[in-house]
N, C-alpha and C. Protein backbone atom coordinates (compact mmCIF):
# COMPACT_ATOMS: atom_id res chain seq x y z
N UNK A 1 44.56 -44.06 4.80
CA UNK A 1 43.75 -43.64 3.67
C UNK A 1 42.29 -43.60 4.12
N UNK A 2 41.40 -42.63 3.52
CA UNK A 2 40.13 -42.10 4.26
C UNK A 2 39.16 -43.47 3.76
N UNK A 3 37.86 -43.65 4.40
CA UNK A 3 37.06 -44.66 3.74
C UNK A 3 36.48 -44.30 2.27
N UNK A 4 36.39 -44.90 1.69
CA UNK A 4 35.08 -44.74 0.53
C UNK A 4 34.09 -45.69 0.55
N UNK A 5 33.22 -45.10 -0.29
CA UNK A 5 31.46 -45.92 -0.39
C UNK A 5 31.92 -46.62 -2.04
N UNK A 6 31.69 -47.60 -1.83
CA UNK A 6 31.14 -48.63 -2.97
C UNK A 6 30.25 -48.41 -3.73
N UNK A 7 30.08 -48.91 -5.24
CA UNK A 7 28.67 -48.74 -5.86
C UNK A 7 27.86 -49.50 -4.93
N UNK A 8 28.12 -50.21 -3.91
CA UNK A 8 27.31 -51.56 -3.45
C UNK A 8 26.02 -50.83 -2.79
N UNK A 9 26.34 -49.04 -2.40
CA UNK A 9 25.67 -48.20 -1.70
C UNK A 9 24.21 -48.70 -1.80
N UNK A 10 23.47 -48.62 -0.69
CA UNK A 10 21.88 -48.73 -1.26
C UNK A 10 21.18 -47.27 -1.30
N UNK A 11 21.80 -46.01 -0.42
CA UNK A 11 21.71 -45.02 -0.47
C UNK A 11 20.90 -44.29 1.33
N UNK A 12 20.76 -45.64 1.99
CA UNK A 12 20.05 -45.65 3.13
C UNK A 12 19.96 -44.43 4.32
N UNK A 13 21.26 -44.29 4.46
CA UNK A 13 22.15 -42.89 5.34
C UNK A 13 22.40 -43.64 6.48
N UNK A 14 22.37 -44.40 6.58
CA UNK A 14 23.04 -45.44 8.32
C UNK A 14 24.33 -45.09 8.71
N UNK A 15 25.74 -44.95 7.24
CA UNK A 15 26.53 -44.79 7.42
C UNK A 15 26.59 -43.38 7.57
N UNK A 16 26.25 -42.32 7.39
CA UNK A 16 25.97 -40.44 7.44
C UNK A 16 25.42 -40.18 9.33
N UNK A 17 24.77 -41.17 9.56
CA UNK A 17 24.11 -40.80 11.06
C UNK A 17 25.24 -41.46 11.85
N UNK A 18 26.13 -42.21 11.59
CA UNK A 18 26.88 -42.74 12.62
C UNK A 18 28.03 -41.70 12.52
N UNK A 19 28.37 -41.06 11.70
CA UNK A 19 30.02 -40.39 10.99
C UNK A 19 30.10 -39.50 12.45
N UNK A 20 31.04 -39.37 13.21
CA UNK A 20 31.33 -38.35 14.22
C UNK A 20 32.07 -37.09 13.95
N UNK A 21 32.33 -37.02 12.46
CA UNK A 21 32.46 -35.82 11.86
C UNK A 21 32.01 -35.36 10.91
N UNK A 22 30.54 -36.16 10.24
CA UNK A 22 30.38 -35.52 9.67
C UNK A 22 30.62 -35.72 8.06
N UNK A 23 31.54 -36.24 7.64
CA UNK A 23 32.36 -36.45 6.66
C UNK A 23 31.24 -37.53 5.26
N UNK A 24 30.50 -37.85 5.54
CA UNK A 24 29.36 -38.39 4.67
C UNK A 24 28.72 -37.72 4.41
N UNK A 25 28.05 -37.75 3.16
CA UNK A 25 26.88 -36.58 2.37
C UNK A 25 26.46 -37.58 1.30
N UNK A 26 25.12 -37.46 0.97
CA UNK A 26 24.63 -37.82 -0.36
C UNK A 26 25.02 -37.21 -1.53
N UNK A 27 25.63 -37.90 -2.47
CA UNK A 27 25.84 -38.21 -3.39
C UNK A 27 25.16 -38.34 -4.92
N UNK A 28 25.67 -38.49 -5.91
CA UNK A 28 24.74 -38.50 -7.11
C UNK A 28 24.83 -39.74 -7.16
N UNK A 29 23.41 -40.66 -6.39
CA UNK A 29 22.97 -42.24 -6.27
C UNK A 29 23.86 -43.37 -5.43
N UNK A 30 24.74 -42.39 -4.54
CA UNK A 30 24.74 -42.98 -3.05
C UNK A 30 25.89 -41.77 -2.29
N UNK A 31 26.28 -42.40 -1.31
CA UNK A 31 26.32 -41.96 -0.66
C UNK A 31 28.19 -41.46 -0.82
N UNK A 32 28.50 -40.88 -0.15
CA UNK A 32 30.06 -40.37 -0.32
C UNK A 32 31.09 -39.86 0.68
N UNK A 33 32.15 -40.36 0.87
CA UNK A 33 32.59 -39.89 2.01
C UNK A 33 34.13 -38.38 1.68
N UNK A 34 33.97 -37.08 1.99
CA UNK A 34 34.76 -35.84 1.92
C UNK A 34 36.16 -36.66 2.88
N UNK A 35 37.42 -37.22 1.64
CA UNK A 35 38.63 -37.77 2.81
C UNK A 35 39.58 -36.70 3.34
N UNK A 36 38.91 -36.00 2.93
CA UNK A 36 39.95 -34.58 3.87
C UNK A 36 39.37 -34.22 5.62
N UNK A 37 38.14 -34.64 5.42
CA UNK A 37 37.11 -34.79 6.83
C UNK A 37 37.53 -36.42 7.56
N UNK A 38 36.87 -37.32 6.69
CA UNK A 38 36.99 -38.64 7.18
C UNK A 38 38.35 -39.03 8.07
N UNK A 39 38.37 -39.46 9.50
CA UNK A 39 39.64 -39.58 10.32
C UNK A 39 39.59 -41.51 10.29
N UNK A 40 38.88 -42.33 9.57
CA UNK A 40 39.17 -43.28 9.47
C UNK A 40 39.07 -44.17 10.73
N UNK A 41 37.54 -43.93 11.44
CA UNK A 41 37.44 -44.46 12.83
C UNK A 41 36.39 -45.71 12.44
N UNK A 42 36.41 -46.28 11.39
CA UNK A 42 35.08 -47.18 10.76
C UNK A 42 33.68 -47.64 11.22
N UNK A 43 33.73 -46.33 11.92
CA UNK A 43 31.82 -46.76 12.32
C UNK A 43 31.02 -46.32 11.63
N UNK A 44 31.29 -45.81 9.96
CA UNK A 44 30.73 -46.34 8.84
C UNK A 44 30.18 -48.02 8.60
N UNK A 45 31.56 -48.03 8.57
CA UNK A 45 31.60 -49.83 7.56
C UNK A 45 31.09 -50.03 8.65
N UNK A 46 31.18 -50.30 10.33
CA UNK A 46 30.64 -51.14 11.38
C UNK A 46 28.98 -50.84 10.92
N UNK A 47 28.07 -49.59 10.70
CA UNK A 47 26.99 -49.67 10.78
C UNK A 47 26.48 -49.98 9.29
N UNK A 48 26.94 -50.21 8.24
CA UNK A 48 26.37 -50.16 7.36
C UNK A 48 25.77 -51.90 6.91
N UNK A 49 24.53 -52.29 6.30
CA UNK A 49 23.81 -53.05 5.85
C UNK A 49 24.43 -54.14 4.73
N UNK A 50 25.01 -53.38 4.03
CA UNK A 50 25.83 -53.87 2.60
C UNK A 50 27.08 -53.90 2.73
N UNK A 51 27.70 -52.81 3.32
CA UNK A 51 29.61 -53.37 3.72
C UNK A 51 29.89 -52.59 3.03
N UNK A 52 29.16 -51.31 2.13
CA UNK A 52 29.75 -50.65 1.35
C UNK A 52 31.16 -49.73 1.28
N UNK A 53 30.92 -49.12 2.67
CA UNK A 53 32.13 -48.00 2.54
C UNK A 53 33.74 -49.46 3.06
N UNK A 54 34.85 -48.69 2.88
CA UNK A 54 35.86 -49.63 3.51
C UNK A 54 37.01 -48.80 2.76
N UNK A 55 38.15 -49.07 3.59
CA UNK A 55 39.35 -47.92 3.73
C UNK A 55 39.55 -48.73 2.46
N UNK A 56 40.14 -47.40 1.66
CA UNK A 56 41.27 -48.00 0.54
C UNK A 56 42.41 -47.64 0.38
């Protein structure tokens, strides 16, 4: 199952600059991950501040 972002988002883009496909975009007040893109390699959740995104 692809990752998603949490409300916990702060909206930063840490997790968007790490994505190796791409698959993160801003959102209406954070951030969001497209799971038809997302291949579920978590160097989202590894770079993010808050722990927001995480497979569900």
């Amino acid at each position: 199952m692809a990752y998603q972002i949490s409300d916990e988002c702060i909206s930063c883009g840490a997790c968007a600059a790490e994505c190796p496909v791409e698959a993160i975009s801003e959102g209406d007040g954070k951030y969001v991950i497209n799971a038809d893109t997302c291949i579920e390699c978590g160097a989202c959740a590894d770079t993010c501040p808050v722990g927001a995104p995480a497979a569900e």
